[in-house]
PDB file of N, CA and C in Angstrom:
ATOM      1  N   UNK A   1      14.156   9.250 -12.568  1.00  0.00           N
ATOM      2  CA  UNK A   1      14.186   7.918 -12.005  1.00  0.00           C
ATOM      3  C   UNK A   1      15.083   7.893 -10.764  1.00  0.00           C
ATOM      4  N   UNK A   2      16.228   8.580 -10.958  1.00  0.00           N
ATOM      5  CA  UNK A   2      17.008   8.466  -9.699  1.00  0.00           C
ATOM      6  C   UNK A   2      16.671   8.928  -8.270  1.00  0.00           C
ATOM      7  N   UNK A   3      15.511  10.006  -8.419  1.00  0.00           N
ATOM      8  CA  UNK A   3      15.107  11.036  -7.387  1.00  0.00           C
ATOM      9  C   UNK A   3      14.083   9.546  -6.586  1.00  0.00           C
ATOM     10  N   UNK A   4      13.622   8.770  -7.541  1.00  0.00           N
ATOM     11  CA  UNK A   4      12.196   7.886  -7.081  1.00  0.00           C
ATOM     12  C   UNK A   4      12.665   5.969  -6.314  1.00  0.00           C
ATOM     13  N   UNK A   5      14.016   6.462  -7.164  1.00  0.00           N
ATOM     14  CA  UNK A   5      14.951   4.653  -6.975  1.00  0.00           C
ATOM     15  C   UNK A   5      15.828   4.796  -5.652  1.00  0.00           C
ATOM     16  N   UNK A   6      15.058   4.967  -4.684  1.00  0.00           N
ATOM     17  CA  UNK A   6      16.049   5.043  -3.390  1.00  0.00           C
ATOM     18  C   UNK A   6      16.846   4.021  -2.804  1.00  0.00           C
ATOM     19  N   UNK A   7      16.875   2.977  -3.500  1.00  0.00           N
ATOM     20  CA  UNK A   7      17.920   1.635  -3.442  1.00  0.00           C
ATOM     21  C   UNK A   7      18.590   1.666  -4.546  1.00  0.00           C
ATOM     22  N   UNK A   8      18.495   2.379  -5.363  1.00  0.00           N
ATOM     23  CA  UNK A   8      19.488   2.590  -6.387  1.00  0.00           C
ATOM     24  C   UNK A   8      19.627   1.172  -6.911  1.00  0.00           C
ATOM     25  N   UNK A   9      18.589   0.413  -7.523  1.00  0.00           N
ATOM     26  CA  UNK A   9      18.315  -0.952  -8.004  1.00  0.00           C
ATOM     27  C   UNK A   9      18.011  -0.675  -9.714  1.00  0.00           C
ATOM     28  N   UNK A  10      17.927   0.549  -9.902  1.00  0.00           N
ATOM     29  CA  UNK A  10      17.570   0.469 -11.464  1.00  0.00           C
ATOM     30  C   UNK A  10      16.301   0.175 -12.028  1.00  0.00           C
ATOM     31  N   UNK A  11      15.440  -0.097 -10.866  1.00  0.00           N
ATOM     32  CA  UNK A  11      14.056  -0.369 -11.079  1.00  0.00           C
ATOM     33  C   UNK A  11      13.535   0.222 -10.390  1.00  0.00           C
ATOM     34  N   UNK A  12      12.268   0.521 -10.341  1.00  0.00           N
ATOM     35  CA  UNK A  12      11.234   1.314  -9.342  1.00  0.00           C
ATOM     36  C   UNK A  12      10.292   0.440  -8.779  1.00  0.00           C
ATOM     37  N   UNK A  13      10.478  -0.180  -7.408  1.00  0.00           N
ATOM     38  CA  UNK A  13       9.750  -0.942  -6.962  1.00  0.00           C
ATOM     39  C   UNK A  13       8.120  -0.371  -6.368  1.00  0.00           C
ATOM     40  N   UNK A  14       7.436  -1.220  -6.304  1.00  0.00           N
ATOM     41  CA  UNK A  14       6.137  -0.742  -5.818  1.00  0.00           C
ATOM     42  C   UNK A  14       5.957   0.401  -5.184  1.00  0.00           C
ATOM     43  N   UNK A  15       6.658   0.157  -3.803  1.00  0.00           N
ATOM     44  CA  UNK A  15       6.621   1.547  -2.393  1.00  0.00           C
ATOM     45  C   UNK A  15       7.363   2.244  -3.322  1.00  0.00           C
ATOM     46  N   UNK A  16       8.384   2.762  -4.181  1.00  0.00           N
ATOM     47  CA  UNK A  16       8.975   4.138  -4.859  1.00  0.00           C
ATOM     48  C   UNK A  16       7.815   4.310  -5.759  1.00  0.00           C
ATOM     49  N   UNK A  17       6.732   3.623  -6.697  1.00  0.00           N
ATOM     50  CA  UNK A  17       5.688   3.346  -7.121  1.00  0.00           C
ATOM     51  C   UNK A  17       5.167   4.489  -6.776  1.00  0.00           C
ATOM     52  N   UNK A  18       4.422   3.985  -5.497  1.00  0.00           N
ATOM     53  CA  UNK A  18       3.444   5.154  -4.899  1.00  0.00           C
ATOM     54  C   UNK A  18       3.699   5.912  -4.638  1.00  0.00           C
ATOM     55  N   UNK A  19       5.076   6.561  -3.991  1.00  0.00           N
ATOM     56  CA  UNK A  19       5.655   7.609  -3.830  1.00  0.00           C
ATOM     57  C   UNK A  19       5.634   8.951  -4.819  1.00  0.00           C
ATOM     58  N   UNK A  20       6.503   7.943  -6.077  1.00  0.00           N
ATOM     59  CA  UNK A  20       6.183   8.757  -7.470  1.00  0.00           C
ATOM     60  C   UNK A  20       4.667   9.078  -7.777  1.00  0.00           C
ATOM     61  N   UNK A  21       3.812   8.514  -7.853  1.00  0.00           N
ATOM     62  CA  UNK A  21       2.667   8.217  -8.116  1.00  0.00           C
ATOM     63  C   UNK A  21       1.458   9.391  -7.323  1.00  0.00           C
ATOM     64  N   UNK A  22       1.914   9.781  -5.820  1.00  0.00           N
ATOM     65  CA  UNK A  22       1.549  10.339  -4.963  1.00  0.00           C
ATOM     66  C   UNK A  22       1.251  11.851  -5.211  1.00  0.00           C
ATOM     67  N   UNK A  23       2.680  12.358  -6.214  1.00  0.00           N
ATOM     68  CA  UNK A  23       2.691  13.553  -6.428  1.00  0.00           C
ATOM     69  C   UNK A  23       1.931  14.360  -7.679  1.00  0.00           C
ATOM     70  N   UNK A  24       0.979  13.209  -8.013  1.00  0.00           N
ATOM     71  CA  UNK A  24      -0.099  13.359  -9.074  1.00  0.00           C
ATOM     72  C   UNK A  24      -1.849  13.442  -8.691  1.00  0.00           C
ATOM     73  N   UNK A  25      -1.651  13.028  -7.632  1.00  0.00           N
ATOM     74  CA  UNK A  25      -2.795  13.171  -6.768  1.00  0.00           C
ATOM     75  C   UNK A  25      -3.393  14.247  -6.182  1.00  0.00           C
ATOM     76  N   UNK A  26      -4.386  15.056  -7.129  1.00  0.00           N
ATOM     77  CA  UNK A  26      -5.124  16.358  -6.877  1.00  0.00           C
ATOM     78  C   UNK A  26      -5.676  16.101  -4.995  1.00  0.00           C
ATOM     79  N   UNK A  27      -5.129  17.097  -4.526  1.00  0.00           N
ATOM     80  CA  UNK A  27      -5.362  17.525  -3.218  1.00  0.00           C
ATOM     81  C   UNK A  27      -7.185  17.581  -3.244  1.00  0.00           C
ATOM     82  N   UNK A  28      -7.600  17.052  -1.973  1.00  0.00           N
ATOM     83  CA  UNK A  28      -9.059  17.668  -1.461  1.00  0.00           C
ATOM     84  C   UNK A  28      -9.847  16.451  -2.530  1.00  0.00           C
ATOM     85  N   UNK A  29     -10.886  16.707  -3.567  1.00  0.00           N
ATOM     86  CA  UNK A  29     -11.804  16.316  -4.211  1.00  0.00           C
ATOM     87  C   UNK A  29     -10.917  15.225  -4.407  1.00  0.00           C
ATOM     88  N   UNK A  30     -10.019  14.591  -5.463  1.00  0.00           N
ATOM     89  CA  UNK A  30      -9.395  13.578  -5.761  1.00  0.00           C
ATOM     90  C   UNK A  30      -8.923  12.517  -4.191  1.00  0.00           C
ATOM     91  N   UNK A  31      -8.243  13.315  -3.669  1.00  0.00           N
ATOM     92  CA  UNK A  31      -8.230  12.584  -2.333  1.00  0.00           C
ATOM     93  C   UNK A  31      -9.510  12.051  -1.741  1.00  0.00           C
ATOM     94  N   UNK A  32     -10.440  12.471  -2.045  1.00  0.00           N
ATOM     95  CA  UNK A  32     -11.732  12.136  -1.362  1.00  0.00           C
ATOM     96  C   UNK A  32     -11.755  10.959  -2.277  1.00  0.00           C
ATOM     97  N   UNK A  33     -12.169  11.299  -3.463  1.00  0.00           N
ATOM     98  CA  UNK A  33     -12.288  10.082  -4.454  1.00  0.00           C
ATOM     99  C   UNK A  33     -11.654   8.814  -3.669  1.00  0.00           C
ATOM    100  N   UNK A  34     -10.349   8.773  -4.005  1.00  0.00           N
ATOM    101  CA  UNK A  34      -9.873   7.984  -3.803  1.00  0.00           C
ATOM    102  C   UNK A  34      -9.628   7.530  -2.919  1.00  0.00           C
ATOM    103  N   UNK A  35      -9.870   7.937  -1.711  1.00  0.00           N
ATOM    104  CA  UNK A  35     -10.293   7.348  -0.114  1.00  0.00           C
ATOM    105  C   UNK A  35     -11.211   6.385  -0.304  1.00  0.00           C
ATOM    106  N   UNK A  36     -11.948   6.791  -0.677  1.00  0.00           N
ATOM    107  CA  UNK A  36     -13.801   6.162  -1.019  1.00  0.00           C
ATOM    108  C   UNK A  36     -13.325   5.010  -1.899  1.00  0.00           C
ATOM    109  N   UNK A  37     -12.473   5.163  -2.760  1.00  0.00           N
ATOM    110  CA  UNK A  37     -12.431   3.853  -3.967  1.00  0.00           C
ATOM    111  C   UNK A  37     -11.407   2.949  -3.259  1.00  0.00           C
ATOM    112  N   UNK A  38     -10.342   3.456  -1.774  1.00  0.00           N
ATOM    113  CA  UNK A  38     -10.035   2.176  -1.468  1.00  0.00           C
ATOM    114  C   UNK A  38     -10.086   2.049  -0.266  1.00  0.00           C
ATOM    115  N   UNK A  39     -11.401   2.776   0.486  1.00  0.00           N
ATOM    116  CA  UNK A  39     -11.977   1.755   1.438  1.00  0.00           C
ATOM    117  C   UNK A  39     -12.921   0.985   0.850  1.00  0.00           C
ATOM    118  N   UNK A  40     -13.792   1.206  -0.687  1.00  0.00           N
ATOM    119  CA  UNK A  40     -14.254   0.325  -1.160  1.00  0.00           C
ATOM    120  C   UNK A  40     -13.343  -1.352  -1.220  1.00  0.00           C
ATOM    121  N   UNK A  41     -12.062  -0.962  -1.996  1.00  0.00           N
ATOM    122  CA  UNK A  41     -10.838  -2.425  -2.084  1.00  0.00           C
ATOM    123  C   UNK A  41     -10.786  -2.912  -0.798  1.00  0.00           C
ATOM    124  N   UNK A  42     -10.724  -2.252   0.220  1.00  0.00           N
ATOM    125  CA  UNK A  42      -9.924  -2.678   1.851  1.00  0.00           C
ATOM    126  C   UNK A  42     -11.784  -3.178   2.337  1.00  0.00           C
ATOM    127  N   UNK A  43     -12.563  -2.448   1.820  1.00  0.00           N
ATOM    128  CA  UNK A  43     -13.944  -3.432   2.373  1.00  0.00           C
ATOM    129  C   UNK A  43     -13.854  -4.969   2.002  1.00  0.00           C
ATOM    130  N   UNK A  44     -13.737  -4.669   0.348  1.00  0.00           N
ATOM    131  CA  UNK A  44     -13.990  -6.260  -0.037  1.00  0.00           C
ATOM    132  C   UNK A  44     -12.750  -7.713   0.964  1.00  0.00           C
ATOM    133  N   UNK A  45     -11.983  -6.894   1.528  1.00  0.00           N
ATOM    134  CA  UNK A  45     -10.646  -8.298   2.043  1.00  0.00           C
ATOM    135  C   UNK A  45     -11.114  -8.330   3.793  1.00  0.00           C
ATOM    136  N   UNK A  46     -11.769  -7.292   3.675  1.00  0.00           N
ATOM    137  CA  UNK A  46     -12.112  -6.644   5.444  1.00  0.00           C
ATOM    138  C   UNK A  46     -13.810  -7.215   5.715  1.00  0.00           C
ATOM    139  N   UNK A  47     -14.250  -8.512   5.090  1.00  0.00           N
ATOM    140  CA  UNK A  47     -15.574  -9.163   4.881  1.00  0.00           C
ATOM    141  C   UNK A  47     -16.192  -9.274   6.205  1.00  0.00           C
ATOM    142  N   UNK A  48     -15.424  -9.607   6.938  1.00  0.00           N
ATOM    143  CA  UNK A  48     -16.350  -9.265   8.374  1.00  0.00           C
ATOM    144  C   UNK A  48     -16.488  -7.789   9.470  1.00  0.00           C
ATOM    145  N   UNK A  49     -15.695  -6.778   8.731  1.00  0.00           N
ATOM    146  CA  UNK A  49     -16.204  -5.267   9.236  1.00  0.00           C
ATOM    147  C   UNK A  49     -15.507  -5.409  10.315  1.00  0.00           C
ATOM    148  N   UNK A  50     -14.229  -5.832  10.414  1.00  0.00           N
ATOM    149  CA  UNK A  50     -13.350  -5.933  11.767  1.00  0.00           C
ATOM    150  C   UNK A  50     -12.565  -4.968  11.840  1.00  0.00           C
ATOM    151  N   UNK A  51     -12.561  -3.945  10.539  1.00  0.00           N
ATOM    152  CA  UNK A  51     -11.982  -2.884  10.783  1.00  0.00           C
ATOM    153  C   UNK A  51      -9.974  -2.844  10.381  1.00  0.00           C
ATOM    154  N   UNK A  52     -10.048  -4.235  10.203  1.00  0.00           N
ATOM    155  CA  UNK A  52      -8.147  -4.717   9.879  1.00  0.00           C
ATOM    156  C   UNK A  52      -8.193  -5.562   9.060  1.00  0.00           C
ATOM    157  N   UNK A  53      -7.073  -5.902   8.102  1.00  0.00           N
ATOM    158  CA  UNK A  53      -7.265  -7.213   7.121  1.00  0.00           C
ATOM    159  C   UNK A  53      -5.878  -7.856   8.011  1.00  0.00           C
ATOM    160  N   UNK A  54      -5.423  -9.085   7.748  1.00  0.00           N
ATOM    161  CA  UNK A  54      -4.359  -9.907   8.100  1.00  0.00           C
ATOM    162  C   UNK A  54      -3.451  -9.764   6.735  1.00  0.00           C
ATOM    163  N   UNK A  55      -2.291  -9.592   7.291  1.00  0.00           N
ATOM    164  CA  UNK A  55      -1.045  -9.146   6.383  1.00  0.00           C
ATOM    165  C   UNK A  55      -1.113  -9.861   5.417  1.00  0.00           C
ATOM    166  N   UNK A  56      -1.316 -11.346   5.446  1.00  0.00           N
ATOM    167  CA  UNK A  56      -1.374 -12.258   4.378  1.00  0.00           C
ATOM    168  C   UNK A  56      -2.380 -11.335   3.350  1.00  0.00           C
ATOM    169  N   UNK A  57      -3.347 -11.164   3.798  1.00  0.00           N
ATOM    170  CA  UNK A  57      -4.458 -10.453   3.065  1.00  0.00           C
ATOM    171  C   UNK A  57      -4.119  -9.218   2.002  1.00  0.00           C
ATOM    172  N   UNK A  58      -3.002  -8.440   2.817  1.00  0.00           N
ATOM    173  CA  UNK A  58      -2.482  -7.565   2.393  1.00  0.00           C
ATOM    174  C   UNK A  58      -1.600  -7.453   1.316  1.00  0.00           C
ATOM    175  N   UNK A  59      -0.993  -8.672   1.501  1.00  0.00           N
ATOM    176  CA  UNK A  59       0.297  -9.348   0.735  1.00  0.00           C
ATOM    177  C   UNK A  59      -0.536  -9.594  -0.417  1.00  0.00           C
ATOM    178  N   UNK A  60      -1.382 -10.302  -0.683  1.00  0.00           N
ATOM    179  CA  UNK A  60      -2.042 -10.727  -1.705  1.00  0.00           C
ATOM    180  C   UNK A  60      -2.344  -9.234  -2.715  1.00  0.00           C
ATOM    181  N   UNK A  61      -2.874  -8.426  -2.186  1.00  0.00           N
ATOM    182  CA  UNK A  61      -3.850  -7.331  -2.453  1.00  0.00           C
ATOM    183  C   UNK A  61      -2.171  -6.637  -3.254  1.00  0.00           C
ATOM    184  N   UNK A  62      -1.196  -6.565  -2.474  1.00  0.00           N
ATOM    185  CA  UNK A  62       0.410  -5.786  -3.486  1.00  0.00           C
ATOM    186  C   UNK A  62       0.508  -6.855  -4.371  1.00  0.00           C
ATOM    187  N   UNK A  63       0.176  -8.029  -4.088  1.00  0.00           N
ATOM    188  CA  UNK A  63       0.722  -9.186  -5.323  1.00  0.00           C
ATOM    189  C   UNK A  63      -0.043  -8.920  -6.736  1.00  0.00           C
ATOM    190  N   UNK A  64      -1.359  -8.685  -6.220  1.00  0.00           N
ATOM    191  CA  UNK A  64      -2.303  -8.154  -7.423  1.00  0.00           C
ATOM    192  C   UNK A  64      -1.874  -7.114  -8.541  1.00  0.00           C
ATOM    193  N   UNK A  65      -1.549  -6.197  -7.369  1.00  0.00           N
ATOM    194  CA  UNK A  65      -0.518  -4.955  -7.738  1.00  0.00           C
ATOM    195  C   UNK A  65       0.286  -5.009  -8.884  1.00  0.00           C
ATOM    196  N   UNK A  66       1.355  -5.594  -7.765  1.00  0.00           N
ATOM    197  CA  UNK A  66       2.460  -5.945  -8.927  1.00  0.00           C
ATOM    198  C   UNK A  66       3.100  -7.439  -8.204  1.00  0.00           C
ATOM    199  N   UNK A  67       3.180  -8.400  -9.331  1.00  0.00           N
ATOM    200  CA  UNK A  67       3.276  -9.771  -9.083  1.00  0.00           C
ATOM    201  C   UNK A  67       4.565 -10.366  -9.357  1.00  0.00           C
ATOM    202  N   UNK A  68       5.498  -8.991  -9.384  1.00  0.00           N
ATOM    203  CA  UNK A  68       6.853  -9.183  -9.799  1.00  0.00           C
ATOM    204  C   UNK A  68       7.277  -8.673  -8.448  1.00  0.00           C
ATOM    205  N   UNK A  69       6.764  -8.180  -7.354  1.00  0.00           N
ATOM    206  CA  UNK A  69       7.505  -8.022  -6.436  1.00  0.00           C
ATOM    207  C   UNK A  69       7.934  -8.917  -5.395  1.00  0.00           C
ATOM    208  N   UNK A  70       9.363  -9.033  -5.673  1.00  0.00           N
ATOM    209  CA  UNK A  70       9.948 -10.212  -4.444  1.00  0.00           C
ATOM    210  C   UNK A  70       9.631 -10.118  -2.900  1.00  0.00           C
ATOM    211  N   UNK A  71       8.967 -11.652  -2.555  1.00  0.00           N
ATOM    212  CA  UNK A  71       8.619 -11.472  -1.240  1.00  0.00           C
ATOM    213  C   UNK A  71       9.219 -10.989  -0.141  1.00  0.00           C
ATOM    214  N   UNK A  72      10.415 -10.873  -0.085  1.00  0.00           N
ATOM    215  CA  UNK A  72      11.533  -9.847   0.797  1.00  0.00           C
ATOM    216  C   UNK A  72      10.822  -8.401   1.011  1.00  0.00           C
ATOM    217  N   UNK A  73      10.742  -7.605  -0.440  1.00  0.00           N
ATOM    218  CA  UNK A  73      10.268  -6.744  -0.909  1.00  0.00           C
ATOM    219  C   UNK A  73       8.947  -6.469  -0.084  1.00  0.00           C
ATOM    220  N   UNK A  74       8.089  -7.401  -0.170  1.00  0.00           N
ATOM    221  CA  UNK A  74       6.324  -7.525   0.317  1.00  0.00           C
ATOM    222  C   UNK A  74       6.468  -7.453   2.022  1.00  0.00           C
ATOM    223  N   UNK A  75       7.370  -8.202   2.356  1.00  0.00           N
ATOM    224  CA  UNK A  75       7.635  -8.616   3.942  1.00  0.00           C
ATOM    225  C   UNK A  75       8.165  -7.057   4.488  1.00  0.00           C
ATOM    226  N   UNK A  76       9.087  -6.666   3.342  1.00  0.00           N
ATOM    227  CA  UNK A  76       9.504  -5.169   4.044  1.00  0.00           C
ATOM    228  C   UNK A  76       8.858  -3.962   4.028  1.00  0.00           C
ATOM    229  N   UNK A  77       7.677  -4.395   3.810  1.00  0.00           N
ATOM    230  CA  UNK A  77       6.907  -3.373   3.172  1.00  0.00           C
ATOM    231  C   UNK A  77       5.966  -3.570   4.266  1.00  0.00           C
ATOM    232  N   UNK A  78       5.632  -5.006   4.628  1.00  0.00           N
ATOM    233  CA  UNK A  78       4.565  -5.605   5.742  1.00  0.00           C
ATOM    234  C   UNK A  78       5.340  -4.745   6.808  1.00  0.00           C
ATOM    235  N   UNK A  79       6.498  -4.891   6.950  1.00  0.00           N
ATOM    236  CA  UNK A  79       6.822  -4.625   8.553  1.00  0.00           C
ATOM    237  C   UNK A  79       7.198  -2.912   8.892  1.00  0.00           C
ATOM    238  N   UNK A  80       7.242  -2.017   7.775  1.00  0.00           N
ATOM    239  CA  UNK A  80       6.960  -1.417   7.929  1.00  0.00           C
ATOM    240  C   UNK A  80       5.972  -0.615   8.333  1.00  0.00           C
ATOM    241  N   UNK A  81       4.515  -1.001   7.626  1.00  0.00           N
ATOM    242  CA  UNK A  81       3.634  -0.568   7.688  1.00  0.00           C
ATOM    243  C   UNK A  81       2.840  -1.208   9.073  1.00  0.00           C
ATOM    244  N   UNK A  82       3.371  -2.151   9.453  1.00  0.00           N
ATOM    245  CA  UNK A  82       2.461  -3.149  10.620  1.00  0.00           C
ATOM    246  C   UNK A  82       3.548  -3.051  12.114  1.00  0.00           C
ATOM    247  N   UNK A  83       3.919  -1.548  11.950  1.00  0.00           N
ATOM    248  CA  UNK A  83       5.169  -1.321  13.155  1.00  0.00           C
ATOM    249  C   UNK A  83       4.991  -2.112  14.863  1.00  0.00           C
ATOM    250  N   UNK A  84       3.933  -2.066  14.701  1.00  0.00           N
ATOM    251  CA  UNK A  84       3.409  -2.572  16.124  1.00  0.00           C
ATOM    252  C   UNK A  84       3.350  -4.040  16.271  1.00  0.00           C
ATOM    253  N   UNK A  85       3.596  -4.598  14.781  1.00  0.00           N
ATOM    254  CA  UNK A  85       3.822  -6.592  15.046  1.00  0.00           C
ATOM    255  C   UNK A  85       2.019  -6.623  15.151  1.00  0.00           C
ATOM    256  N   UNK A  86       0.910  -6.066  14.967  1.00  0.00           N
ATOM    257  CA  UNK A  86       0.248  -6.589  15.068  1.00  0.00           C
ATOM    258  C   UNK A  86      -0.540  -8.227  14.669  1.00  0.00           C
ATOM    259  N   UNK A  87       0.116  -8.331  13.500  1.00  0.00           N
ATOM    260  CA  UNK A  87      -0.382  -8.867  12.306  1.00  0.00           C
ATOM    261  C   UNK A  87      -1.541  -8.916  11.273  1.00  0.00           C
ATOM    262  N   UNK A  88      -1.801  -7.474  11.196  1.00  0.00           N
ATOM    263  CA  UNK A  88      -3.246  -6.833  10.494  1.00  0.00           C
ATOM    264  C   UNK A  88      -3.032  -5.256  10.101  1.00  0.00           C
ATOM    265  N   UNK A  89      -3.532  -5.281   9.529  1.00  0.00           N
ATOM    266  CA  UNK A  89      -3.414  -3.715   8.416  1.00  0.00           C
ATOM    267  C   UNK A  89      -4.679  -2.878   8.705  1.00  0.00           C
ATOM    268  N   UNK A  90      -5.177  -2.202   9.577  1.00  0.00           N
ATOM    269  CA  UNK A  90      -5.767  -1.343   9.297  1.00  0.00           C
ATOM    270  C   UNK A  90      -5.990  -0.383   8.248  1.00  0.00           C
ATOM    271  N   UNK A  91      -7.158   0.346   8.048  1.00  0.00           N
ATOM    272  CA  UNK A  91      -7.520   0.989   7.080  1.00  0.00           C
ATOM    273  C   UNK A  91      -6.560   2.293   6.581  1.00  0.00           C
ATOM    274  N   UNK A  92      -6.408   2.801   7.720  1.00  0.00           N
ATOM    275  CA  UNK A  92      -5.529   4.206   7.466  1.00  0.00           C
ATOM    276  C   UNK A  92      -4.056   3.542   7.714  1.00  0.00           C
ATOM    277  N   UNK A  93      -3.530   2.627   7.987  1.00  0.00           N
ATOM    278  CA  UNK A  93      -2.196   1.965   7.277  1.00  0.00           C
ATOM    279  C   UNK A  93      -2.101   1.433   5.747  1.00  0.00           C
ATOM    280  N   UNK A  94      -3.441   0.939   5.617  1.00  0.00           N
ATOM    281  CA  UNK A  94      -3.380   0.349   4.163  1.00  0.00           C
ATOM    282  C   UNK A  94      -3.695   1.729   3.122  1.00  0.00           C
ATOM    283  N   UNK A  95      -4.013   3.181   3.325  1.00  0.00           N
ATOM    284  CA  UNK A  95      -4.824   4.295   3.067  1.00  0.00           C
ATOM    285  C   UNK A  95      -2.798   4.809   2.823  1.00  0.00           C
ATOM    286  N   UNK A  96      -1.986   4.711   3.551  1.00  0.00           N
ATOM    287  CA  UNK A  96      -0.551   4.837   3.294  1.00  0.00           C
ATOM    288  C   UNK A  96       0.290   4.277   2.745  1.00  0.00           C
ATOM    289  N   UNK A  97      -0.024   2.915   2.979  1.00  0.00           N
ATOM    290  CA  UNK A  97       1.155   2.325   1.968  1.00  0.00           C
ATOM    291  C   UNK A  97       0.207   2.938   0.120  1.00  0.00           C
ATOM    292  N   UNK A  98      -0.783   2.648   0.272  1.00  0.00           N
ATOM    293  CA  UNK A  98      -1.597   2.612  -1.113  1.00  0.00           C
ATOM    294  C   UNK A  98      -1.167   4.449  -1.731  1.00  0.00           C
ATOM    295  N   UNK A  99      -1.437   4.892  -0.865  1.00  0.00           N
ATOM    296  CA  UNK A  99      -1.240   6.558  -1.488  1.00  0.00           C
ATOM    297  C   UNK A  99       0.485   7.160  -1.519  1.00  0.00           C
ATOM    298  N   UNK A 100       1.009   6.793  -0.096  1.00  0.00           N
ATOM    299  CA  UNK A 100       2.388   7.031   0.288  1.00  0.00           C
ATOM    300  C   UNK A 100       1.869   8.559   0.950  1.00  0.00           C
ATOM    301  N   UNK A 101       0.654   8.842   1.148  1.00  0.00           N
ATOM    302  CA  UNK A 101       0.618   9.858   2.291  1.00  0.00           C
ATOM    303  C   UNK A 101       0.682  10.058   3.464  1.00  0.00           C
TER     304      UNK A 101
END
């Protein structure tokens, strides 16, 4: 737990989540899989094929996740992943926070 709790909070929040989570993920075939199963998820929020969802969108989709994570938590997670201020998540940003690859 300590190697995965990098805020040293005693809990394992979502992003340490995937991190941990990451190193279970069969290289090549499984990666494929699971590309495919969440550009399937990132299709369904991405309804008009614009290629980006809006952070709100995104926010929702970690809330699903896990619905215990404090919005601080969600926001720091948004602005990480959305470095450019865009306000939209592309596929291979959302393909990182989701895997931590």
């Amino acid at each position: 737990m300590e190697e995965y709790d990098s805020d040293e909070s005693g809990l394992i929040e979502f992003s340490e989540f995937v991190e941990l989570a990451s190193n279970y993920v069969e290289p090549e075939e499984d990666y494929d899989t699971l590309r495919n199963e969440l550009r399937e998820i990132f299709m369904l929020y991405d309804r008009d094929a614009k290629g980006y969802i809006p952070v709100d969108a995104f926010k929702a989709i970690l809330r699903e996740l896990d619905g215990a994570v404090p919005d601080d938590e969600l926001d720091d997670i948004v602005d990480e992943i959305d470095a450019d201020g865009s306000g939209t998540v592309d596929f291979e940003e959302f393909m990182e926070v989701m895997t931590g690859l």
